[in-house]
C-alpha atoms as a PDB file:
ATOM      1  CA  UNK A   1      97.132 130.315 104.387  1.00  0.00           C
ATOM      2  CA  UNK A   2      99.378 129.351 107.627  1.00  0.00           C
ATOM      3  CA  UNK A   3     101.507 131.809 108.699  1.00  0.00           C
ATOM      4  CA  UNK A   4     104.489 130.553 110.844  1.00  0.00           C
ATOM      5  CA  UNK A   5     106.804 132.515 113.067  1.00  0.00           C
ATOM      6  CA  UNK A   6     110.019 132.180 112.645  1.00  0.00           C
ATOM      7  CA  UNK A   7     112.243 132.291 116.202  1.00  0.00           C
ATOM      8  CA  UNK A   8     115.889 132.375 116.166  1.00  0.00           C
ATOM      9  CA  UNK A   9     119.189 134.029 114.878  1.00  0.00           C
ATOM     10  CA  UNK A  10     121.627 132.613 111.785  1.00  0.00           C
ATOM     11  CA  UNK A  11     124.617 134.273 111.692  1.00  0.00           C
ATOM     12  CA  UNK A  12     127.868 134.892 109.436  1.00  0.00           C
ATOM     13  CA  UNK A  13     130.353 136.795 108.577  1.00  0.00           C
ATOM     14  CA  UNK A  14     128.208 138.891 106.114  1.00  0.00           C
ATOM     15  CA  UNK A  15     124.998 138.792 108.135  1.00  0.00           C
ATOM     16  CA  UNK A  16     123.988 138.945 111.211  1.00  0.00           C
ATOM     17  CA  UNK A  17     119.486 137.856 111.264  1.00  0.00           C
ATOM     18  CA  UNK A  18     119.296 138.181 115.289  1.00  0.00           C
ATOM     19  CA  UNK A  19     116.430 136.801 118.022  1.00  0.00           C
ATOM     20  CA  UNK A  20     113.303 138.034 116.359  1.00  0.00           C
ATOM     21  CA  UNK A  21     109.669 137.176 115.452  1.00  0.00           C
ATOM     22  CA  UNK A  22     108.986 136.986 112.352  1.00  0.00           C
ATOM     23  CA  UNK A  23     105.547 136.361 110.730  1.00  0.00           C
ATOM     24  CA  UNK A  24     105.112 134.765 107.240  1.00  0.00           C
ATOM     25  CA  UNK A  25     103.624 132.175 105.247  1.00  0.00           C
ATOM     26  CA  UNK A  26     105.398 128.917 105.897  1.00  0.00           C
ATOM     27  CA  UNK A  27     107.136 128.075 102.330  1.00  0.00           C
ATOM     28  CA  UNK A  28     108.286 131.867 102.865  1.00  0.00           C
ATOM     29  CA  UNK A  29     109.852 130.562 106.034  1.00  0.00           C
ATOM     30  CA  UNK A  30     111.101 127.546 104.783  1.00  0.00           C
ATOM     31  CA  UNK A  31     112.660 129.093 102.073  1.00  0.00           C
ATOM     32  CA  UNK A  32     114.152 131.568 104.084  1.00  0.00           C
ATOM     33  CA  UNK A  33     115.834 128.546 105.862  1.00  0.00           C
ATOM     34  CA  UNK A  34     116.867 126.792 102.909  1.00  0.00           C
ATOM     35  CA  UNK A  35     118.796 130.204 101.655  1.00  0.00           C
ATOM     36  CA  UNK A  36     120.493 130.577 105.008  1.00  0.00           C
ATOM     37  CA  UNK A  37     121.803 127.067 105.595  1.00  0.00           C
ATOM     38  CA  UNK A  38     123.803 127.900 102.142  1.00  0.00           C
ATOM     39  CA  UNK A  39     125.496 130.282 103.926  1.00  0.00           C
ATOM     40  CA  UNK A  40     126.690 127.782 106.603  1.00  0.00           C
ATOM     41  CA  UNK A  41     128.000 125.224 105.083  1.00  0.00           C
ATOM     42  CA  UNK A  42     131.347 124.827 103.600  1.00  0.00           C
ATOM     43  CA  UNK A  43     131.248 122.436 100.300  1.00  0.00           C
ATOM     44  CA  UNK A  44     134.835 120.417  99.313  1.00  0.00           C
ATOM     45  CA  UNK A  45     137.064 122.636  97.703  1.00  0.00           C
ATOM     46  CA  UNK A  46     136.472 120.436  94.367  1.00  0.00           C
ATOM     47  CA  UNK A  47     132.971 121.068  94.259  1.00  0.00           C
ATOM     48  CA  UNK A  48     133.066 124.232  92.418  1.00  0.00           C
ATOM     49  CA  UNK A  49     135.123 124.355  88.658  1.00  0.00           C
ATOM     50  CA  UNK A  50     135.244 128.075  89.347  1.00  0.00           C
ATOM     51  CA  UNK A  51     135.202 130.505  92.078  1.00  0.00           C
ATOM     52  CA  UNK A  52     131.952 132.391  90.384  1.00  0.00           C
ATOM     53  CA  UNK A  53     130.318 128.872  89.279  1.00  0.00           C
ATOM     54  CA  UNK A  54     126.959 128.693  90.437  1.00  0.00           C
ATOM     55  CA  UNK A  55     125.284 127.360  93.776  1.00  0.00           C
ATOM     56  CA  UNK A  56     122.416 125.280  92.452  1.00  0.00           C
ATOM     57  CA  UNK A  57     119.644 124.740  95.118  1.00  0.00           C
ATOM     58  CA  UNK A  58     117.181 121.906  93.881  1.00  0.00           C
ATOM     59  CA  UNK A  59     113.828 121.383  94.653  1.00  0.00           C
ATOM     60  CA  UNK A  60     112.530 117.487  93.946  1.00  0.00           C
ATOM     61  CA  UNK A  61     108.768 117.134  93.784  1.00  0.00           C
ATOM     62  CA  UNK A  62     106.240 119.453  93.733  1.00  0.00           C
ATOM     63  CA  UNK A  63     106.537 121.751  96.549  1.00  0.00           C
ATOM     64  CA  UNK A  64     105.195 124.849  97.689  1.00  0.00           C
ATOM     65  CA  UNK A  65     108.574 126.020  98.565  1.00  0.00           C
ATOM     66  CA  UNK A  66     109.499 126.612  95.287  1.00  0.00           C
ATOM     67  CA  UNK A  67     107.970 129.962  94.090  1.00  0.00           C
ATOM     68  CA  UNK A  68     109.355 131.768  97.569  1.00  0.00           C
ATOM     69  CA  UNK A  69     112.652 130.460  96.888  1.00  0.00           C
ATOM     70  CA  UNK A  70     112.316 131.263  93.198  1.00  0.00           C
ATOM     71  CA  UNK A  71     111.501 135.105  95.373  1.00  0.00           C
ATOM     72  CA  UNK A  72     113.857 134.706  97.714  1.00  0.00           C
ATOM     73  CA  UNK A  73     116.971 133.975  95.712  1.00  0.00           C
ATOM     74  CA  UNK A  74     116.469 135.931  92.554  1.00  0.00           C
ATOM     75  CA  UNK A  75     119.838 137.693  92.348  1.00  0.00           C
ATOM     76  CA  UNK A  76     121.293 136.723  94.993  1.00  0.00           C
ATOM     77  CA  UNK A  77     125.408 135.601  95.268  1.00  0.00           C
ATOM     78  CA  UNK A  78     126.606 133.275  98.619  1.00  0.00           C
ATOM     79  CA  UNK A  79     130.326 133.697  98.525  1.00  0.00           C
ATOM     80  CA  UNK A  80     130.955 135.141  95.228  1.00  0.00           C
ATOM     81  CA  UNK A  81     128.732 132.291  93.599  1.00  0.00           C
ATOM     82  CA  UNK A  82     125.643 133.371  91.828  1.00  0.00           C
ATOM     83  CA  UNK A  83     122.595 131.064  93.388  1.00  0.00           C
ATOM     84  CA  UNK A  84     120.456 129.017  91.172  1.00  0.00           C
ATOM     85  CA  UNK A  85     117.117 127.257  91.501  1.00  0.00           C
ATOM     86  CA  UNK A  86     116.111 124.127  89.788  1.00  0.00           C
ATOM     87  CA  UNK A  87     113.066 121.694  89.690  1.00  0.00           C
ATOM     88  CA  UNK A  88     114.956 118.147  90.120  1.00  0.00           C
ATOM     89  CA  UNK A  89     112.992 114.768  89.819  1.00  0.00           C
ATOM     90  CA  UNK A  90     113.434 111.174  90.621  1.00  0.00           C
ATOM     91  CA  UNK A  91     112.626 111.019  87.210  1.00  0.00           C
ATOM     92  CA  UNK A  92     115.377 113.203  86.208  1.00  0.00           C
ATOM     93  CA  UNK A  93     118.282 112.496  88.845  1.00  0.00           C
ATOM     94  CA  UNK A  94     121.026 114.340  86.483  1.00  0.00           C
ATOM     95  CA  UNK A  95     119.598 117.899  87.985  1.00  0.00           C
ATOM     96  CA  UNK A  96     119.922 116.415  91.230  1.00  0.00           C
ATOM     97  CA  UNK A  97     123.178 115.431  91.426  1.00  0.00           C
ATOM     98  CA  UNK A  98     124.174 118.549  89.878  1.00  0.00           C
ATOM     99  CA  UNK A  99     122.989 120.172  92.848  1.00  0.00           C
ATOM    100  CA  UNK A 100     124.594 121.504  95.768  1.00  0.00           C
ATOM    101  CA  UNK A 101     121.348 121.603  97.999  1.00  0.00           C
ATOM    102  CA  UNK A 102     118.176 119.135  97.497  1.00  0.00           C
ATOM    103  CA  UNK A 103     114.733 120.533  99.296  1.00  0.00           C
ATOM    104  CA  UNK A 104     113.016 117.607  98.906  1.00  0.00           C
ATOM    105  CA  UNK A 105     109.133 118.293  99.072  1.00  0.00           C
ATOM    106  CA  UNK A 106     106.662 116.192 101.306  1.00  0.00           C
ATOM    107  CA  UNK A 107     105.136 114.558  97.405  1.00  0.00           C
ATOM    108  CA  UNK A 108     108.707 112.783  96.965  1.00  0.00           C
ATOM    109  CA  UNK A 109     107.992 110.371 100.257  1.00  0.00           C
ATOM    110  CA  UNK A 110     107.824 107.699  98.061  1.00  0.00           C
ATOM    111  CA  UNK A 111     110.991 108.365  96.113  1.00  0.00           C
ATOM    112  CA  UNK A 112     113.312 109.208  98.531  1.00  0.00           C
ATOM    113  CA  UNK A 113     115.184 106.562  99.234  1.00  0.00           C
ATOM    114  CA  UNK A 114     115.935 106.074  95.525  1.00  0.00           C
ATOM    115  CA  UNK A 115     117.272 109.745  95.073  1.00  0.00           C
ATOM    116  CA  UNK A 116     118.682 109.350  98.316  1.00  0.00           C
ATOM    117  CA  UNK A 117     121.218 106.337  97.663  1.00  0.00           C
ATOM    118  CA  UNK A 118     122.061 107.661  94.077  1.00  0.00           C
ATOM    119  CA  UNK A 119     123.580 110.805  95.632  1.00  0.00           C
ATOM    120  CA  UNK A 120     124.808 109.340  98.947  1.00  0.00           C
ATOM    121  CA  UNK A 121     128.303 109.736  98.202  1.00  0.00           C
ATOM    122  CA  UNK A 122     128.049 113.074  96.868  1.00  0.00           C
ATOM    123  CA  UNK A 123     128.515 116.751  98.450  1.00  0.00           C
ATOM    124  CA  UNK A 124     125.014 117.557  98.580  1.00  0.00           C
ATOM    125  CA  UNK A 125     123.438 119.186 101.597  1.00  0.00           C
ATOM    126  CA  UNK A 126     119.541 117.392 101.804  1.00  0.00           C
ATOM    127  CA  UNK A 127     116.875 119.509 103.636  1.00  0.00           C
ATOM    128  CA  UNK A 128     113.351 118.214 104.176  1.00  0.00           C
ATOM    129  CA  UNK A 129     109.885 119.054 106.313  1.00  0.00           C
ATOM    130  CA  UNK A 130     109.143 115.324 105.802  1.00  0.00           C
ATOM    131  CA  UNK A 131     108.547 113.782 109.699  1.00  0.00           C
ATOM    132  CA  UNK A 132     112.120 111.945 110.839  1.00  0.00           C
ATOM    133  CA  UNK A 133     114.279 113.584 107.757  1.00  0.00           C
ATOM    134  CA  UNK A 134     117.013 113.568 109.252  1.00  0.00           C
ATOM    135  CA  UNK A 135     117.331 109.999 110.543  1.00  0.00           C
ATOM    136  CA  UNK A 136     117.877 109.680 106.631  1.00  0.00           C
ATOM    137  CA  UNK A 137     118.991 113.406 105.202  1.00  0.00           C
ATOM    138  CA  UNK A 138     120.909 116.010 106.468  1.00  0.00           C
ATOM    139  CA  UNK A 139     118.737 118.874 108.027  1.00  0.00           C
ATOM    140  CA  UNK A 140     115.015 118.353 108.622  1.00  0.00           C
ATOM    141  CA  UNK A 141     112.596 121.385 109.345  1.00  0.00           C
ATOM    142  CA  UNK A 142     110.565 120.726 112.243  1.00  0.00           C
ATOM    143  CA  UNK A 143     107.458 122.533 112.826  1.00  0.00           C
ATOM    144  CA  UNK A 144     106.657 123.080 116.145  1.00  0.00           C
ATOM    145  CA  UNK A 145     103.254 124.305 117.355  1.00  0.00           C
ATOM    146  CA  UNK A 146     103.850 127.873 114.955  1.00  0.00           C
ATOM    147  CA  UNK A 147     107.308 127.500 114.665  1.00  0.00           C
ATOM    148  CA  UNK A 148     110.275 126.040 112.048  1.00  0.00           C
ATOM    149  CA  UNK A 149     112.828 124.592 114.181  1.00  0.00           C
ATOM    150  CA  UNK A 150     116.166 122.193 112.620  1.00  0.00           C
ATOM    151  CA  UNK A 151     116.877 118.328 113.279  1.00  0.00           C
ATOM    152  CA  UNK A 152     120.307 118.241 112.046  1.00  0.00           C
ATOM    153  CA  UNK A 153     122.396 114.896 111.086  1.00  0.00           C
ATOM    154  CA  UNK A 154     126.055 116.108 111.090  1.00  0.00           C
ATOM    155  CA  UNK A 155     126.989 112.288 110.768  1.00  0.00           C
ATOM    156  CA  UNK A 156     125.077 112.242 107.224  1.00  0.00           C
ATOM    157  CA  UNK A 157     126.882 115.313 106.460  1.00  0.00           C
ATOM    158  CA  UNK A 158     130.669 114.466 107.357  1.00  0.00           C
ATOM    159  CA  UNK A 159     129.986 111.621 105.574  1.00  0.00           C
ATOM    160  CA  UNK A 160     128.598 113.679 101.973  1.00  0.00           C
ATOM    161  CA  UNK A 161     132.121 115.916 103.123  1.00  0.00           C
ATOM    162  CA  UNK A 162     130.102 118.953 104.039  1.00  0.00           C
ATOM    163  CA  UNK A 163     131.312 120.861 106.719  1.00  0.00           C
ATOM    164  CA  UNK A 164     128.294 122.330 109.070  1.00  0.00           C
ATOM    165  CA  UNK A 165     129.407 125.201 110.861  1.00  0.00           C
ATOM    166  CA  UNK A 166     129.304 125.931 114.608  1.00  0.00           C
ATOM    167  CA  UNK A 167     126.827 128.547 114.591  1.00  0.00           C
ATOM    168  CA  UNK A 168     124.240 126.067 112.238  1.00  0.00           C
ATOM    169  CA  UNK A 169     125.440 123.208 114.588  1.00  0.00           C
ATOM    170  CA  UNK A 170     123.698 125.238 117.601  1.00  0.00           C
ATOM    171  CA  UNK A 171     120.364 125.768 116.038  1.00  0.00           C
ATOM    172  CA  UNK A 172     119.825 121.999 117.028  1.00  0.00           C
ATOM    173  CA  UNK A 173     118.578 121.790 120.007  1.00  0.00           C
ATOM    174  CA  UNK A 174     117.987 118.148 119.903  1.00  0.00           C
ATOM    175  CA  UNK A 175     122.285 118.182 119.806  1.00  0.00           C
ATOM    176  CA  UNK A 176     122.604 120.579 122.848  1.00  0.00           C
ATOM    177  CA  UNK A 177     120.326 119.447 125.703  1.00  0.00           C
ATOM    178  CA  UNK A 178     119.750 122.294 128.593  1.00  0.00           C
ATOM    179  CA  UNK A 179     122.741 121.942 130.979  1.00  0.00           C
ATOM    180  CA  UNK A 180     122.178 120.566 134.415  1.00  0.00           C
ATOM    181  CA  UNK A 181     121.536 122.600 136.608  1.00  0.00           C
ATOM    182  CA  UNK A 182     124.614 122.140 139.217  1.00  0.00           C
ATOM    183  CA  UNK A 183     123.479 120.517 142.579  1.00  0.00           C
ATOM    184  CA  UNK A 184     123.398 122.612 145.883  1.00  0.00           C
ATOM    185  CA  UNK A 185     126.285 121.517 147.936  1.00  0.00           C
ATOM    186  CA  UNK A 186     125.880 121.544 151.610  1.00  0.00           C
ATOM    187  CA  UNK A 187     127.829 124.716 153.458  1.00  0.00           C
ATOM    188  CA  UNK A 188     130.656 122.984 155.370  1.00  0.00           C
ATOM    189  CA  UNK A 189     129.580 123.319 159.558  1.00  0.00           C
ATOM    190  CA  UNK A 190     130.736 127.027 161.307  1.00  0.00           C
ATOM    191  CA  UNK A 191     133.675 126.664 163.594  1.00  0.00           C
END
């Protein structure tokens, strides 16, 4: 079993996860991830029929992921809405679209551009570990060397009406290159 390490901080309002190392299996990680980035992202006001109507977090294939987060978000509420987990197919799009978050698992390669384009218009936040995600998705999670790291597509998600907040926004490094370092100006000559 591959334990990962998981490097970073996610904040808001209600929780603050700072700069730590973390050790854990990786679809522990991953699912950790997946039931944070709920927590940062701010669906259309229509999207819910009630304020207590459930989050639904979809999983499409068969993924390891899926037990941890079955773990992971037993019981658990993200802004007064009680968070659900379902298994969601190609096969069986109408649980996908009635999702607010697809984790689509590395088995669904082959289908994703199908479940893709049938809920492109729709407020759903995608999430993947497939390699380049998020030149098609929303949020990818890159593993590098023993770390889970996010490629994040804030153009795929403005245009599903999400709104990705600042704090998720700067988890991207890819989307905040190092600063240049400013040159060394010469000292103007001694009178």
């Amino acid at each position: 079993m591959e334990i990962l390490c998981f490097c970073g901080w996610i904040a808001t309002s209600e929780i603050s996860i700072r700069a730590q190392e973390i050790e854990a299996p990786e679809p522990q990680v991953k699912a950790a991830f997946v039931y944070n980035l709920a927590k940062l992202v701010e669906w259309p006001t229509n999207t819910f029929p009630s304020p207590t109507a459930p989050l639904r977090i979809g999983v499409v294939g068969r993924d390891p992921v899926f037990r941890p987060l079955e773990t992971t978000l037993r019981g658990k509420t993200i802004d007064g809405h009680p968070v659900q987990l379902v298994r969601a197919s190609a096969n069986n799009l109408a649980n996908a679209t009635n999702c607010h978050i697809l984790f689509f698992g590395e088995s669904e390669r082959r289908t994703l551009s199908q479940v893709l384009a049938q809920i492109d218009s729709l407020p759903i936040l995608t999430v993947s570990d497939m390699k380049g995600f998020r030149s098609v998705g929303m949020i990818e999670l890159v593993k590098t060397n023993e770390h889970i790291n996010l490629g994040i597509n804030p153009v795929a998600a403005e245009r599903a009406g999400l709104k990705l907040s600042s704090r998720l926004l700067r988890l991207d490094r890819s989307l905040h290159p190092p600063e240049e370092a400013t040159p060394d100006f010469p000292k103007p000559p001694e009178q």
